[in-house]
PDB file of N, CA and C in Angstrom:
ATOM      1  N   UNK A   1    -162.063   8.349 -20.571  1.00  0.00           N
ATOM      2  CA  UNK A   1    -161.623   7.651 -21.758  1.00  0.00           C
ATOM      3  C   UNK A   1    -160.665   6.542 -21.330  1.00  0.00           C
ATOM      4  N   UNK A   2    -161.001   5.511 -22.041  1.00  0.00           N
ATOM      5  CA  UNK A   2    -159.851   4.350 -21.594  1.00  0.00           C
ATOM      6  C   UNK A   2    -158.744   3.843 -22.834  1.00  0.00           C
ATOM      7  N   UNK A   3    -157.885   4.162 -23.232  1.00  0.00           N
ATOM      8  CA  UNK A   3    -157.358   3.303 -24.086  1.00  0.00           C
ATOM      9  C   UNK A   3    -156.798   2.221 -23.671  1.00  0.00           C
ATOM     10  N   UNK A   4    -157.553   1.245 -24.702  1.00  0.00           N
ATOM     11  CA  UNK A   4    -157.310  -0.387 -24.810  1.00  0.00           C
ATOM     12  C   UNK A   4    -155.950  -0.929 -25.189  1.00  0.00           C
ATOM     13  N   UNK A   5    -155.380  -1.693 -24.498  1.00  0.00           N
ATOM     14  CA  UNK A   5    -153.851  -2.306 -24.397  1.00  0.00           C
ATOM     15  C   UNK A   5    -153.849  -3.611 -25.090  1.00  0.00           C
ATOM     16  N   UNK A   6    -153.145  -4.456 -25.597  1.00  0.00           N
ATOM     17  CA  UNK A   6    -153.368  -5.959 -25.459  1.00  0.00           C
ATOM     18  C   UNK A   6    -153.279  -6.973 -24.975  1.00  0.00           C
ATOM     19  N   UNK A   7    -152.902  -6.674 -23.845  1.00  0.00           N
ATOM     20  CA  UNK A   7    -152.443  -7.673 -22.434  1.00  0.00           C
ATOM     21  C   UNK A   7    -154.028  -8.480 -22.264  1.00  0.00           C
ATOM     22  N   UNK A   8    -153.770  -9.858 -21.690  1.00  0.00           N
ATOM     23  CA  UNK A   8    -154.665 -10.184 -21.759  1.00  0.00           C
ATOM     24  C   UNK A   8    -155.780  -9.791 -20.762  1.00  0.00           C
ATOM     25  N   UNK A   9    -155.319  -9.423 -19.923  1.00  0.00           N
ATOM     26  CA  UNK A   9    -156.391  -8.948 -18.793  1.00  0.00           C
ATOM     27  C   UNK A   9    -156.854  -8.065 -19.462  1.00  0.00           C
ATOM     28  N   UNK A  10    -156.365  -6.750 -20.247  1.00  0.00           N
ATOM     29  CA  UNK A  10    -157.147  -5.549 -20.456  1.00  0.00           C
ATOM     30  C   UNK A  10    -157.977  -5.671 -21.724  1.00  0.00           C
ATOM     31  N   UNK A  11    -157.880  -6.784 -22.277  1.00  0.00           N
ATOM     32  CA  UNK A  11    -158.880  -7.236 -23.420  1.00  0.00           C
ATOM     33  C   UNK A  11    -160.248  -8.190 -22.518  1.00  0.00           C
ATOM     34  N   UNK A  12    -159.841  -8.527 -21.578  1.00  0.00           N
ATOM     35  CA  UNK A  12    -160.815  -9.247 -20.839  1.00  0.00           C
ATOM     36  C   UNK A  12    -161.818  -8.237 -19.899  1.00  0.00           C
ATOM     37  N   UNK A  13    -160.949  -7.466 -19.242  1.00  0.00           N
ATOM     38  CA  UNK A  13    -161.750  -6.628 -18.533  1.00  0.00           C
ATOM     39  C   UNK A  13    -162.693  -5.705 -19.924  1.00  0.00           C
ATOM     40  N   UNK A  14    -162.099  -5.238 -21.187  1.00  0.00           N
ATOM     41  CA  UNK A  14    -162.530  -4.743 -22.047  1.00  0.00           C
ATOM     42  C   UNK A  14    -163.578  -5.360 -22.103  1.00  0.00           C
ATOM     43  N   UNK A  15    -163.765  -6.678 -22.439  1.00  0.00           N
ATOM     44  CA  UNK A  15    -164.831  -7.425 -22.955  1.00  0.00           C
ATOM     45  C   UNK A  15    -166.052  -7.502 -21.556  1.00  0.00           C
ATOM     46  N   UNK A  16    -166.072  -7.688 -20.908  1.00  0.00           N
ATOM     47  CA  UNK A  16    -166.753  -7.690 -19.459  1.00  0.00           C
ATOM     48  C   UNK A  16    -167.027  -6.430 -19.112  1.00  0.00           C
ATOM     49  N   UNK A  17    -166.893  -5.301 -19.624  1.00  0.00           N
ATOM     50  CA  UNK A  17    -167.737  -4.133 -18.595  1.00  0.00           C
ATOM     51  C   UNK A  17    -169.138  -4.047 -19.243  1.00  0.00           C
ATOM     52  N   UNK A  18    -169.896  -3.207 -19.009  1.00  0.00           N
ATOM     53  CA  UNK A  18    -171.186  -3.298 -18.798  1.00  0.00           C
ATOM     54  C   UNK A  18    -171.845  -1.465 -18.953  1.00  0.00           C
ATOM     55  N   UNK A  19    -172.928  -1.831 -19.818  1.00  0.00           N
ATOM     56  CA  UNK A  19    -173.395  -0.320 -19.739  1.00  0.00           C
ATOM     57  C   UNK A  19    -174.680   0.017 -18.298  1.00  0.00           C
ATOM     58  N   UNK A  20    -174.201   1.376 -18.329  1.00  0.00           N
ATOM     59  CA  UNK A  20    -174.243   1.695 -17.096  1.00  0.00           C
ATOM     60  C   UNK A  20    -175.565   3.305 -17.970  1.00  0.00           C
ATOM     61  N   UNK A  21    -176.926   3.236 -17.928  1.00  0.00           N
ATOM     62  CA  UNK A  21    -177.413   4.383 -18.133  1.00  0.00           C
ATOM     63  C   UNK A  21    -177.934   5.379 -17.631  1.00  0.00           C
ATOM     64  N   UNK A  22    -177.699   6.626 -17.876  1.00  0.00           N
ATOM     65  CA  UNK A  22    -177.946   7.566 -16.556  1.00  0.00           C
ATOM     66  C   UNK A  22    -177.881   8.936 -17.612  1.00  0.00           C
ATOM     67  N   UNK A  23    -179.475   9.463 -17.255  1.00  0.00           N
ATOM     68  CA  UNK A  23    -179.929  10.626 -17.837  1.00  0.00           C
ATOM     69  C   UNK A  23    -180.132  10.462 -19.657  1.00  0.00           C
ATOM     70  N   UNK A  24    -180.548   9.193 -19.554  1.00  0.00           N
ATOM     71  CA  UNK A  24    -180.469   9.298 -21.080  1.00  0.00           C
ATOM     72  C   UNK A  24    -179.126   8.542 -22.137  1.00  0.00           C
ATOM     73  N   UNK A  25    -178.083   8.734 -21.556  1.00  0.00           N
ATOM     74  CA  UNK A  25    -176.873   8.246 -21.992  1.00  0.00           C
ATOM     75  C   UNK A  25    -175.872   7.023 -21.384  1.00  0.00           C
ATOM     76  N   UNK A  26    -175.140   6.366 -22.142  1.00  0.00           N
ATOM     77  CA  UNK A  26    -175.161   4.970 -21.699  1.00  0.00           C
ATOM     78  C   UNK A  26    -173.399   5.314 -22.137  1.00  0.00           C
ATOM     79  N   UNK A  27    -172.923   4.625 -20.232  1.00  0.00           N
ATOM     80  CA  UNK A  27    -171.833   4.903 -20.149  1.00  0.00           C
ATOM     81  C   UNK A  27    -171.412   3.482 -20.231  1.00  0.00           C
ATOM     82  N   UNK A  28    -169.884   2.708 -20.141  1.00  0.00           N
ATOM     83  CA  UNK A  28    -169.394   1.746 -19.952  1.00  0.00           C
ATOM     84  C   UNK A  28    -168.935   1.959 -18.802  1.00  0.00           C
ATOM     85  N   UNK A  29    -168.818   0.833 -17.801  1.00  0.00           N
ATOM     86  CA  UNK A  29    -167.623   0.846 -16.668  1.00  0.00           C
ATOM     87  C   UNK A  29    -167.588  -0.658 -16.311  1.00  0.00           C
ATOM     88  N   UNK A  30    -166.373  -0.773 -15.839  1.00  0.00           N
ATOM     89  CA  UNK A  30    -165.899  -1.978 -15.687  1.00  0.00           C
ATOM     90  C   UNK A  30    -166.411  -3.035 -14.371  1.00  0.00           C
ATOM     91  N   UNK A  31    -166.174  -3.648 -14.513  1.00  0.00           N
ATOM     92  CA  UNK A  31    -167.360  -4.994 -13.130  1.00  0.00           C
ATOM     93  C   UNK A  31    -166.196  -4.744 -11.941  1.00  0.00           C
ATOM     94  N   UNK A  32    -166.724  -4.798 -10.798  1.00  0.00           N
ATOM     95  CA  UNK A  32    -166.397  -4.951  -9.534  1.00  0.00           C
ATOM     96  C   UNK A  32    -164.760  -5.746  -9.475  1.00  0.00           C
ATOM     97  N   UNK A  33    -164.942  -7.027  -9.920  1.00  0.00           N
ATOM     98  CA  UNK A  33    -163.972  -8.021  -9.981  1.00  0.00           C
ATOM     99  C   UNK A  33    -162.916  -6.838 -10.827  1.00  0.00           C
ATOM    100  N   UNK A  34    -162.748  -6.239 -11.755  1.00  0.00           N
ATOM    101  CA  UNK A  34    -162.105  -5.718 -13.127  1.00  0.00           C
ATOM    102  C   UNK A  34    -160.946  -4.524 -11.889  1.00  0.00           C
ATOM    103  N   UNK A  35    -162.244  -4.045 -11.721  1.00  0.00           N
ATOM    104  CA  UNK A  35    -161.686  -2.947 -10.755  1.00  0.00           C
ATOM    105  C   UNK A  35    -160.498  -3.053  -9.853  1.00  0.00           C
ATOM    106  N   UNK A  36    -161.008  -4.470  -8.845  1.00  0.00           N
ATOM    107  CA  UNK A  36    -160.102  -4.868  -7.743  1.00  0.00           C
ATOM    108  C   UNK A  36    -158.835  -5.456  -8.577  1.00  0.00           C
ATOM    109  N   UNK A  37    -158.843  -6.011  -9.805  1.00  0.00           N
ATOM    110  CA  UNK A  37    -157.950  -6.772 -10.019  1.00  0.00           C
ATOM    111  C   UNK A  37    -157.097  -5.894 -10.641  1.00  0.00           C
ATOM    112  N   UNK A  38    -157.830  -4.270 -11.214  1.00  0.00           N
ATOM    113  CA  UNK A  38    -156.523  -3.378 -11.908  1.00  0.00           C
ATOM    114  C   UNK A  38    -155.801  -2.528 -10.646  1.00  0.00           C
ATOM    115  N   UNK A  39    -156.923  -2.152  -9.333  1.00  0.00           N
ATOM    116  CA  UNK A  39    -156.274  -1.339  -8.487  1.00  0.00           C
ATOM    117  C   UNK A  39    -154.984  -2.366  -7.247  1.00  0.00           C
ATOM    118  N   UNK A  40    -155.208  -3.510  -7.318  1.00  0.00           N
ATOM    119  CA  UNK A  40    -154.477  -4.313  -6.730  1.00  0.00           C
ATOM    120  C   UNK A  40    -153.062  -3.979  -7.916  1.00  0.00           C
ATOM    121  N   UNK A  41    -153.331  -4.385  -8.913  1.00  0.00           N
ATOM    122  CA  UNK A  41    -152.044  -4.231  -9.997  1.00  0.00           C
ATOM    123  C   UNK A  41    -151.207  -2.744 -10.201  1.00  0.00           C
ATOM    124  N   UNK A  42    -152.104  -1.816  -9.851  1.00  0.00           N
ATOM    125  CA  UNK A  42    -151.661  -0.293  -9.785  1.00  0.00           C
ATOM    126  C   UNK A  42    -150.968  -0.439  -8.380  1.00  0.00           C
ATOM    127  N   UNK A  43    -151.574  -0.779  -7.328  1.00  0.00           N
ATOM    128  CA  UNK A  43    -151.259  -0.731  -6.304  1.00  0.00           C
ATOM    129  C   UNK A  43    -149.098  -1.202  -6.188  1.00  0.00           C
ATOM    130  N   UNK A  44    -149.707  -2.736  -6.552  1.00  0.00           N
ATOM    131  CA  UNK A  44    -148.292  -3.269  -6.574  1.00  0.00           C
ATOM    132  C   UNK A  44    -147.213  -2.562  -7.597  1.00  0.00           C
ATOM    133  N   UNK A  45    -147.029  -2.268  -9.205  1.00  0.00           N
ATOM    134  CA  UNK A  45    -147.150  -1.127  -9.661  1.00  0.00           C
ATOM    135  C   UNK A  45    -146.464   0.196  -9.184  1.00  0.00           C
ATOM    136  N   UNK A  46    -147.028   0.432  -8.133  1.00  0.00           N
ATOM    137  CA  UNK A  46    -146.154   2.054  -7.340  1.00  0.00           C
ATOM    138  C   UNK A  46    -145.581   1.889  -6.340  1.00  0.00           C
ATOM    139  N   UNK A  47    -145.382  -0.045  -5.888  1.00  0.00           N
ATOM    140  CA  UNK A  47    -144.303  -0.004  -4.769  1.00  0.00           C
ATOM    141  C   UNK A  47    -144.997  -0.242  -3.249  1.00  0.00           C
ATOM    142  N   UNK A  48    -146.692  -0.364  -3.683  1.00  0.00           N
ATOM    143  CA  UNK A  48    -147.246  -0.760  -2.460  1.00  0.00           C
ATOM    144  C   UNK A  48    -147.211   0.452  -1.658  1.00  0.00           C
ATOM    145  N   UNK A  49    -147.213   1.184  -2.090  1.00  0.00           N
ATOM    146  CA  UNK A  49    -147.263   2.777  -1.061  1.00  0.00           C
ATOM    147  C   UNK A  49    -148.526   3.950  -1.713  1.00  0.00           C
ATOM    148  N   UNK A  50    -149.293   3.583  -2.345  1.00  0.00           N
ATOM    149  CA  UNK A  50    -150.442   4.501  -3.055  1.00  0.00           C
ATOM    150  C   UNK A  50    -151.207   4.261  -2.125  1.00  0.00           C
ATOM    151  N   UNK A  51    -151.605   4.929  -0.886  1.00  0.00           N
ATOM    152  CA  UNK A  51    -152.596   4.457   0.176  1.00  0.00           C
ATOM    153  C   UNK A  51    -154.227   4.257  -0.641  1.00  0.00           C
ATOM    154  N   UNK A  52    -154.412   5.357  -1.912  1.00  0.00           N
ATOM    155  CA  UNK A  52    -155.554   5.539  -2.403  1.00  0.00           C
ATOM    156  C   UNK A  52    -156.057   4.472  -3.064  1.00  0.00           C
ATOM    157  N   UNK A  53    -155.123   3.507  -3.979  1.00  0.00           N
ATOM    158  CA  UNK A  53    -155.554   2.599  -4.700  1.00  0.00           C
ATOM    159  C   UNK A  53    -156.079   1.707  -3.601  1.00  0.00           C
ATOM    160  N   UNK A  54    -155.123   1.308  -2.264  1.00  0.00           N
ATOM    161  CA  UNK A  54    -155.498   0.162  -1.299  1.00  0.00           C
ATOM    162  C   UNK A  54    -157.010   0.410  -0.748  1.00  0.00           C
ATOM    163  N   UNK A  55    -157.020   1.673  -0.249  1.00  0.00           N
ATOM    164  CA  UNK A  55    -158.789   2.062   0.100  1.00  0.00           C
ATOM    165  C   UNK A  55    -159.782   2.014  -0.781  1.00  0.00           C
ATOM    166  N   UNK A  56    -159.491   2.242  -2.164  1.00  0.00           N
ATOM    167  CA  UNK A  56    -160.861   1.670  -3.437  1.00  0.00           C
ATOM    168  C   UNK A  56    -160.402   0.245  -3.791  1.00  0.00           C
ATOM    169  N   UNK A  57    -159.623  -0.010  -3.459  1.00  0.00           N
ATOM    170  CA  UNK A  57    -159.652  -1.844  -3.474  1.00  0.00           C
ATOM    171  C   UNK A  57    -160.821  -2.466  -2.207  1.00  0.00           C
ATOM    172  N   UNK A  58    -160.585  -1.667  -1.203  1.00  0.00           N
ATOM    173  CA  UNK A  58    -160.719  -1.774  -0.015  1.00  0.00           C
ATOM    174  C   UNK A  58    -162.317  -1.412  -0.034  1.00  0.00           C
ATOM    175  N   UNK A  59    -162.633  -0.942   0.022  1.00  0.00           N
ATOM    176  CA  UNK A  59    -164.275  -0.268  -0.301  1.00  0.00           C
ATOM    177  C   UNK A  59    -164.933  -0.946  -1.621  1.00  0.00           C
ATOM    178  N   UNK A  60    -164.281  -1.403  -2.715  1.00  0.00           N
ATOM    179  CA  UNK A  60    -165.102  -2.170  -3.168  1.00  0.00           C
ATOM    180  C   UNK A  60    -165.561  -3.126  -3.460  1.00  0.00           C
ATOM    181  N   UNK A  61    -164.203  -4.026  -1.961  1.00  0.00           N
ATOM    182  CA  UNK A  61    -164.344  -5.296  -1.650  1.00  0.00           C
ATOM    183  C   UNK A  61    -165.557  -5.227  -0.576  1.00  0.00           C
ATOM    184  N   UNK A  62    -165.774  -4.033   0.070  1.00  0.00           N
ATOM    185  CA  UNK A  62    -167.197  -4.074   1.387  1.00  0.00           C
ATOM    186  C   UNK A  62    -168.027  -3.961   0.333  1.00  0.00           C
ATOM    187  N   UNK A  63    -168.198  -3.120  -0.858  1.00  0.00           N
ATOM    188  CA  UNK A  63    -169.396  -2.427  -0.947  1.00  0.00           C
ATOM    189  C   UNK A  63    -170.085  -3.934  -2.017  1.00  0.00           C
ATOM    190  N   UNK A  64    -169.312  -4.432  -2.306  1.00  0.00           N
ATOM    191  CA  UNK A  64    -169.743  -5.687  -3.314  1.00  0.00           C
ATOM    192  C   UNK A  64    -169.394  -6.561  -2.604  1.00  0.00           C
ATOM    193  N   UNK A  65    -169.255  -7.031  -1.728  1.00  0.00           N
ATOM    194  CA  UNK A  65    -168.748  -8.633  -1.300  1.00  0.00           C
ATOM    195  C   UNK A  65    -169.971  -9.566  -1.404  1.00  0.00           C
ATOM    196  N   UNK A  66    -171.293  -9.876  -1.288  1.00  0.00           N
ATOM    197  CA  UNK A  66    -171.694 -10.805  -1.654  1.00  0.00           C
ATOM    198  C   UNK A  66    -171.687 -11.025  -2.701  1.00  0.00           C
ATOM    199  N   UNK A  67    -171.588  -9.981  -4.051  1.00  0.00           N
ATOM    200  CA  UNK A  67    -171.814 -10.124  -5.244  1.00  0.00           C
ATOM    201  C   UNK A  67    -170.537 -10.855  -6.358  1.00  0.00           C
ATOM    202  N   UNK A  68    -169.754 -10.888  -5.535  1.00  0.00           N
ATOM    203  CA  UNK A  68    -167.907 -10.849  -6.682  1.00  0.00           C
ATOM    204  C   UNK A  68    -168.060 -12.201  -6.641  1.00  0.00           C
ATOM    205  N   UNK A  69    -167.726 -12.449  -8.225  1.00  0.00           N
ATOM    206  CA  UNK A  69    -167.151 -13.592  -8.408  1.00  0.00           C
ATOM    207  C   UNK A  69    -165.708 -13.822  -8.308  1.00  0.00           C
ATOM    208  N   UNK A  70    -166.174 -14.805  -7.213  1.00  0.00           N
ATOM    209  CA  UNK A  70    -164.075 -15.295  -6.459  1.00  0.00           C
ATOM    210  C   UNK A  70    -163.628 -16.187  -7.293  1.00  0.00           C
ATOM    211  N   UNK A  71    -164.467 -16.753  -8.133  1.00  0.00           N
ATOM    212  CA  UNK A  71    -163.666 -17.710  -9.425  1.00  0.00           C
ATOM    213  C   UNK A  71    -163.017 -16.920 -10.139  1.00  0.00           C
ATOM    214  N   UNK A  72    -163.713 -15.885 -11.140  1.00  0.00           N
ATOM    215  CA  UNK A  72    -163.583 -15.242 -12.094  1.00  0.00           C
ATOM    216  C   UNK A  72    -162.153 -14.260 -11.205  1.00  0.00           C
ATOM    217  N   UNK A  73    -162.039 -13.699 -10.021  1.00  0.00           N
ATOM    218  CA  UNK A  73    -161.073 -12.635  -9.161  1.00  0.00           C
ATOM    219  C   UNK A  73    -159.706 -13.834  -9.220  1.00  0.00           C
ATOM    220  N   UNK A  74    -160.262 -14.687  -8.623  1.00  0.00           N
ATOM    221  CA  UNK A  74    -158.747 -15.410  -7.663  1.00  0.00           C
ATOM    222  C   UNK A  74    -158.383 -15.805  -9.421  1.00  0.00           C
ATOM    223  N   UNK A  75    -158.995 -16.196 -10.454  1.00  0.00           N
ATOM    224  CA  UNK A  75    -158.032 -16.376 -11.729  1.00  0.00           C
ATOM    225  C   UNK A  75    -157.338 -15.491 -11.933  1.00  0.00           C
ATOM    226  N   UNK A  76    -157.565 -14.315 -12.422  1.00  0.00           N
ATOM    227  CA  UNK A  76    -157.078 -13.339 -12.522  1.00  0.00           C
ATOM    228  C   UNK A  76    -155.707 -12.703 -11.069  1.00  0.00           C
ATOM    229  N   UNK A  77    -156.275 -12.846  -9.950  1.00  0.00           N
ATOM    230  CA  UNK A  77    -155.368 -12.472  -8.967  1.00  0.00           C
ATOM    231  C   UNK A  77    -154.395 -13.246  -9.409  1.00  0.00           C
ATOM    232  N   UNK A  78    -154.747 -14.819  -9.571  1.00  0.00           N
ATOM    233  CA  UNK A  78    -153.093 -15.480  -9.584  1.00  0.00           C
ATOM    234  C   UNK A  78    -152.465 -15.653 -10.940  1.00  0.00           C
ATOM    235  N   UNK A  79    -152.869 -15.371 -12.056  1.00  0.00           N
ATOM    236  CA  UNK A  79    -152.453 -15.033 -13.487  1.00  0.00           C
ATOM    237  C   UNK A  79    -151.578 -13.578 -13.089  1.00  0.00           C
ATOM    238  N   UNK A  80    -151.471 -12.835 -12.677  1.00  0.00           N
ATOM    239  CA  UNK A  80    -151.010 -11.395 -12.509  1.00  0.00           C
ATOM    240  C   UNK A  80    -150.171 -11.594 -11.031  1.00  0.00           C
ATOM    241  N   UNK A  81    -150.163 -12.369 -10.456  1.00  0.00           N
ATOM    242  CA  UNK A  81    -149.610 -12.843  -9.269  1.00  0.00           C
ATOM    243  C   UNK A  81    -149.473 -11.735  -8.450  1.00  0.00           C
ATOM    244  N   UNK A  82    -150.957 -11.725  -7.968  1.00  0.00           N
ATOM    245  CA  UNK A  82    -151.633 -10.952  -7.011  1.00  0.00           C
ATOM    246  C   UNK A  82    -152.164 -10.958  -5.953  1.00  0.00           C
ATOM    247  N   UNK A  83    -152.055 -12.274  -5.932  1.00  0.00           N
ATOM    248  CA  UNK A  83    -152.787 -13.136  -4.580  1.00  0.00           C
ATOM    249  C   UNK A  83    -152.127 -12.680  -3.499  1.00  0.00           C
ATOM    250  N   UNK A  84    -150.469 -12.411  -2.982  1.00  0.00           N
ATOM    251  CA  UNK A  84    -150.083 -12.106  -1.527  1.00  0.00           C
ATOM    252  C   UNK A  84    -151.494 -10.608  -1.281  1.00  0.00           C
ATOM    253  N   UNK A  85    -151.506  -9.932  -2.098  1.00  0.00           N
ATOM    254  CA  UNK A  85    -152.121  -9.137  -1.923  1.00  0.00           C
ATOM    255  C   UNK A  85    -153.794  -9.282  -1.216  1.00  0.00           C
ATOM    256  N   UNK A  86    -154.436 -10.258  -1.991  1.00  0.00           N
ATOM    257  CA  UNK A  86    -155.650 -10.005  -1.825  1.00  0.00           C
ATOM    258  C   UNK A  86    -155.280 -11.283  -0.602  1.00  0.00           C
ATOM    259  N   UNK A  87    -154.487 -11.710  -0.442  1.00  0.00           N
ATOM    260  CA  UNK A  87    -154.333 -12.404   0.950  1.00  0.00           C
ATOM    261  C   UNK A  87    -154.611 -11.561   2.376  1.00  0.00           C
ATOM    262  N   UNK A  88    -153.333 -10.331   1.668  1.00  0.00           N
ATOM    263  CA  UNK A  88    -153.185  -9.407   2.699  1.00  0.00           C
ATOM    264  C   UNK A  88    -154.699  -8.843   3.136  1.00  0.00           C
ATOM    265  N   UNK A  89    -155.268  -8.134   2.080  1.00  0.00           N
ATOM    266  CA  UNK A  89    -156.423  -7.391   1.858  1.00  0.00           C
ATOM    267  C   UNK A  89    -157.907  -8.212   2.759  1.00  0.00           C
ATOM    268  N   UNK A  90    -157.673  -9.475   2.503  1.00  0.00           N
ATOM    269  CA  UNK A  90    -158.387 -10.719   3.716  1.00  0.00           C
ATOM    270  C   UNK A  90    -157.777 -10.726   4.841  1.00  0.00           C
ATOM    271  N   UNK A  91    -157.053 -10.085   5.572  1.00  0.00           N
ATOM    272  CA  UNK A  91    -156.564 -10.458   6.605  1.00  0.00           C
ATOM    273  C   UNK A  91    -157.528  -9.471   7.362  1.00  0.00           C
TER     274      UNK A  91
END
């Protein structure tokens, strides 16, 4: 279950996820880009010490990298001023 906030990212990521169907029933989950840009924000968030958020940032920057839109990410990274991060995360 997700409850919806009004920040603008979480009305955006709201609006952008995508149904996902499996066995009959049709789930929502959020796009690749949505993901990296909330676990980067969780990440920073707990002080930069949640090793778990950095490794599913981390894995679903391999497991999608040809697919992410870096327009649609780097807006969002630098609206939330997130970028040292996904700097780091490129290194």
């Amino acid at each position: 279950m997700y409850i919806l906030g009004g920040k603008p990212f979480e009305l955006e990521e709201f609006a952008r996820r995508r149904p996902l169907v499996s066995d009959g029933r049709t789930i929502w989950v959020a796009t690749p880009e949505d993901l990296i840009v909330s676990k980067l924000n969780w990440y920073r968030l707990g002080g930069e010490v949640f090793e778990r958020q950095w490794r599913d940032v981390v894995g679903l920057v391999q497991l999608h990298r040809e697919r992410l839109d870096l327009n649609y990410l780097e807006l969002w990274l630098e609206r939330l001023d997130l970028k040292a991060l996904w700097e780091k995360l490129r290194r």
